[in-house]
C-alpha atoms as a PDB file:
ATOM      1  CA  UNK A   1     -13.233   8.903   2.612  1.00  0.00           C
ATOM      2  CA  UNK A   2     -15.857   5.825   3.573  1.00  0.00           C
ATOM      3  CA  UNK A   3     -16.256   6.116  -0.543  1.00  0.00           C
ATOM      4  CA  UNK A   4     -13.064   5.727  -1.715  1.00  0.00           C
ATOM      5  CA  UNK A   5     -12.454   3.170   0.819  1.00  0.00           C
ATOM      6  CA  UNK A   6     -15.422   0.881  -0.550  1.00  0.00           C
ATOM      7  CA  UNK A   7     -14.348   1.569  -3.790  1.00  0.00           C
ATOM      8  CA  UNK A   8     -10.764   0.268  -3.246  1.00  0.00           C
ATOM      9  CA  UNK A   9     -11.963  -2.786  -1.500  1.00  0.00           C
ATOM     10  CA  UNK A  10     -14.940  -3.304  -4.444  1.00  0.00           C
ATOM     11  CA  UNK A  11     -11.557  -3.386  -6.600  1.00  0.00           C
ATOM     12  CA  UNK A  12      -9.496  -5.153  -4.831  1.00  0.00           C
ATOM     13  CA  UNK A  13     -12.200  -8.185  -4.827  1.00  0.00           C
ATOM     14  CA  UNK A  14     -12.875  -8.087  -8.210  1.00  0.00           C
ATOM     15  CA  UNK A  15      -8.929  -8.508  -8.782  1.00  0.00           C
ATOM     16  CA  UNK A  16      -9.193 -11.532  -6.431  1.00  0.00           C
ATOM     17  CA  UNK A  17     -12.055 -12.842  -8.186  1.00  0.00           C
ATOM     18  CA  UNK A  18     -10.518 -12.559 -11.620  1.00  0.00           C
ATOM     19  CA  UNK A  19      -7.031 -12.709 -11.569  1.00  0.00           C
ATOM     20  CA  UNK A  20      -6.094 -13.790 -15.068  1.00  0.00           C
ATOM     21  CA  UNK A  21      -8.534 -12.267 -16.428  1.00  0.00           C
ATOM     22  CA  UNK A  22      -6.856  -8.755 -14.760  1.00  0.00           C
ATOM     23  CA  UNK A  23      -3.198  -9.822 -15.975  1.00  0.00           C
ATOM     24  CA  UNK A  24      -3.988 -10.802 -19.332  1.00  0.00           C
ATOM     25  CA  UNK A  25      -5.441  -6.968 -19.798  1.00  0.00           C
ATOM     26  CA  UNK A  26      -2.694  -5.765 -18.170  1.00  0.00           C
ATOM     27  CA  UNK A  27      -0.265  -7.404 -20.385  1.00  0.00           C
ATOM     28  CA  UNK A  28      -2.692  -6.665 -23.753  1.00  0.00           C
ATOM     29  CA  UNK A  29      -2.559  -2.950 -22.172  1.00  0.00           C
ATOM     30  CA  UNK A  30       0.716  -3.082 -21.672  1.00  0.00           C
ATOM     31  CA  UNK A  31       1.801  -4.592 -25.157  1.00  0.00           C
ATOM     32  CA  UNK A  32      -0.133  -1.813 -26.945  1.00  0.00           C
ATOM     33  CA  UNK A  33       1.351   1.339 -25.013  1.00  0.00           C
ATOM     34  CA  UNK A  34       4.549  -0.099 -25.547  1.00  0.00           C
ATOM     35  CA  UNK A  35       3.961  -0.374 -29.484  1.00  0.00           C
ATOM     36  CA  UNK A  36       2.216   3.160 -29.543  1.00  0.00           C
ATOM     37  CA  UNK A  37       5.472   4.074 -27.748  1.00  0.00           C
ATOM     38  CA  UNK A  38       7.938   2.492 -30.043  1.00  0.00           C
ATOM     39  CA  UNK A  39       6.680   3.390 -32.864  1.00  0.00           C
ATOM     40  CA  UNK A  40       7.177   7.025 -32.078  1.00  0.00           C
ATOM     41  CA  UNK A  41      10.595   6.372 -32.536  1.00  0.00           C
ATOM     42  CA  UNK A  42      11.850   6.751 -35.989  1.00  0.00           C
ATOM     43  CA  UNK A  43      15.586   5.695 -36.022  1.00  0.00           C
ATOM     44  CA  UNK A  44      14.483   2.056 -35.153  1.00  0.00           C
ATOM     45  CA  UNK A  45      13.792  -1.101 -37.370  1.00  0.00           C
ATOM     46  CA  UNK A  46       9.873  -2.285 -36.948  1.00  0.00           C
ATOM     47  CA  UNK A  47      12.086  -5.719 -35.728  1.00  0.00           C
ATOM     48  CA  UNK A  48      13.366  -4.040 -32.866  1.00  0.00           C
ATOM     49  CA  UNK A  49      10.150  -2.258 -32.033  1.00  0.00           C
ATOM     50  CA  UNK A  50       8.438  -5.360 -31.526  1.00  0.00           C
ATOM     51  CA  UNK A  51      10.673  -6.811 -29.534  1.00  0.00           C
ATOM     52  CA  UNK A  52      11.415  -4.080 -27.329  1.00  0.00           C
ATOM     53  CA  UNK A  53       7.084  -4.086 -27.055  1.00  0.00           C
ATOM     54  CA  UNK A  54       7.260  -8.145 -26.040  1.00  0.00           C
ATOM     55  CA  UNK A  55      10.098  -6.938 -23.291  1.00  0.00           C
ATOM     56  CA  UNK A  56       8.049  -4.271 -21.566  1.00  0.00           C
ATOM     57  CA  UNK A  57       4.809  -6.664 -22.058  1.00  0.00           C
ATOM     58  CA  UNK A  58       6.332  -9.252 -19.831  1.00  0.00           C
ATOM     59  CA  UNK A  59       7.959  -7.128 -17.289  1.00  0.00           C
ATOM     60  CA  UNK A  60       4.313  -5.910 -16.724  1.00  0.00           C
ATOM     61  CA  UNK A  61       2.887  -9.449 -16.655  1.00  0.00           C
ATOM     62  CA  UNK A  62       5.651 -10.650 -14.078  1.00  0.00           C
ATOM     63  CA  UNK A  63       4.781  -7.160 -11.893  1.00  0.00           C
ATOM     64  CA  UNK A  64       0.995  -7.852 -12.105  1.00  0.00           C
ATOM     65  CA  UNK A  65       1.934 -11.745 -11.399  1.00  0.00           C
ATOM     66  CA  UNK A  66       3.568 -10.707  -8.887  1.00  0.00           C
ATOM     67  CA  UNK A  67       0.733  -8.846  -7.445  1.00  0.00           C
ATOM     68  CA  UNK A  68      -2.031 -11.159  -7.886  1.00  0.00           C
ATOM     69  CA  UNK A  69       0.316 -13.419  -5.741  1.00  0.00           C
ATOM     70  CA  UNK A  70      -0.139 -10.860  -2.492  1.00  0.00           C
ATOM     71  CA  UNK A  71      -3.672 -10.866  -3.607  1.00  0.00           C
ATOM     72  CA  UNK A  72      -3.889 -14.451  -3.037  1.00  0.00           C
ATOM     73  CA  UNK A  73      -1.471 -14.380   0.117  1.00  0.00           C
ATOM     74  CA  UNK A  74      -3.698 -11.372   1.133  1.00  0.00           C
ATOM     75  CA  UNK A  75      -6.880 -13.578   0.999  1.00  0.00           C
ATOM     76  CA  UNK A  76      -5.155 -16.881   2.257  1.00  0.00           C
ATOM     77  CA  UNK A  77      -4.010 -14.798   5.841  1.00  0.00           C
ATOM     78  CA  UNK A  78      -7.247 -12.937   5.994  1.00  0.00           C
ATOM     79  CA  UNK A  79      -9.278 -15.926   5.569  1.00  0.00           C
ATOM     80  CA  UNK A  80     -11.276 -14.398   3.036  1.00  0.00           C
ATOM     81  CA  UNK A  81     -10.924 -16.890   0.436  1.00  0.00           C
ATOM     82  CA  UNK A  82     -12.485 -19.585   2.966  1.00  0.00           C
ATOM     83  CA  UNK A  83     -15.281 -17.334   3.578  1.00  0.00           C
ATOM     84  CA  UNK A  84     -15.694 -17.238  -0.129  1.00  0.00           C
ATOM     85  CA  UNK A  85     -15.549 -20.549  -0.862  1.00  0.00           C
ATOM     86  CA  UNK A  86     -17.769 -21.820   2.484  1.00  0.00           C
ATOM     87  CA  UNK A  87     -21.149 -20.796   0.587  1.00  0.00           C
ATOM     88  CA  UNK A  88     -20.046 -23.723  -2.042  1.00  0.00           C
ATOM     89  CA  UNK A  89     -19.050 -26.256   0.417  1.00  0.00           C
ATOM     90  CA  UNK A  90     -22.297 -27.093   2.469  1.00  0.00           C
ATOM     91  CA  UNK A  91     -20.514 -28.831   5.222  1.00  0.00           C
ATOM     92  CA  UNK A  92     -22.650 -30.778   7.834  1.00  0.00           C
ATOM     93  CA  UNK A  93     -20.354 -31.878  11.273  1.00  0.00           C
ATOM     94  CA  UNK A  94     -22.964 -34.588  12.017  1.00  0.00           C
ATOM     95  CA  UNK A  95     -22.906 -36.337   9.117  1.00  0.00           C
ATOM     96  CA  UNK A  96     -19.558 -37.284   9.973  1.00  0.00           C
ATOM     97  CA  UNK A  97     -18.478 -41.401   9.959  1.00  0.00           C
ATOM     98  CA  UNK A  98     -16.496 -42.784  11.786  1.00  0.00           C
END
């Protein structure tokens, strides 16, 4: 269980890490099922087929959108973004001016 645990949290940061990169494959992923899907179907013009593949590509995009922004609201609460971010920033409070 410890395993599967790790391996959903090694996930999950590599979604917060990449985020675009994640729904641009999604939607690329998406786009391509949809076309595989539609053009099983024979009683519709190649017109239609592509469209209806654009339609189910952005419904996925918005949905993994969507996600990355609990990702992000996730991180923000959790204050794991600021941890992330804190090895950047080298921050000295006596170097402070008044």
């Amino acid at each position: 269980m410890a395993d599967s645990k790790s391996k959903l949290e090694s996930v999950r940061e590599w979604v917060a890490e990449h985020k675009l990169r994640t729904v641009g494959c999604l939607w690329l992923s998406g786009i391509a099922g949809s076309i595989a899907y539609n053009w099983s179907q024979p009683n519709m013009k190649t017109s239609v087929k592509i469209i209806h593949a654009r339609l189910h590509a952005q419904a996925l995009t918005l949905a993994a959108l969507a996600g990355a922004a609990v990702v992000e609201y996730y991180d923000h609460k959790s204050g794991a973004k600021a941890e992330r971010y804190a090895k950047f920033l080298q921050v000295d409070p006596y170097t402070h001016k008044d």
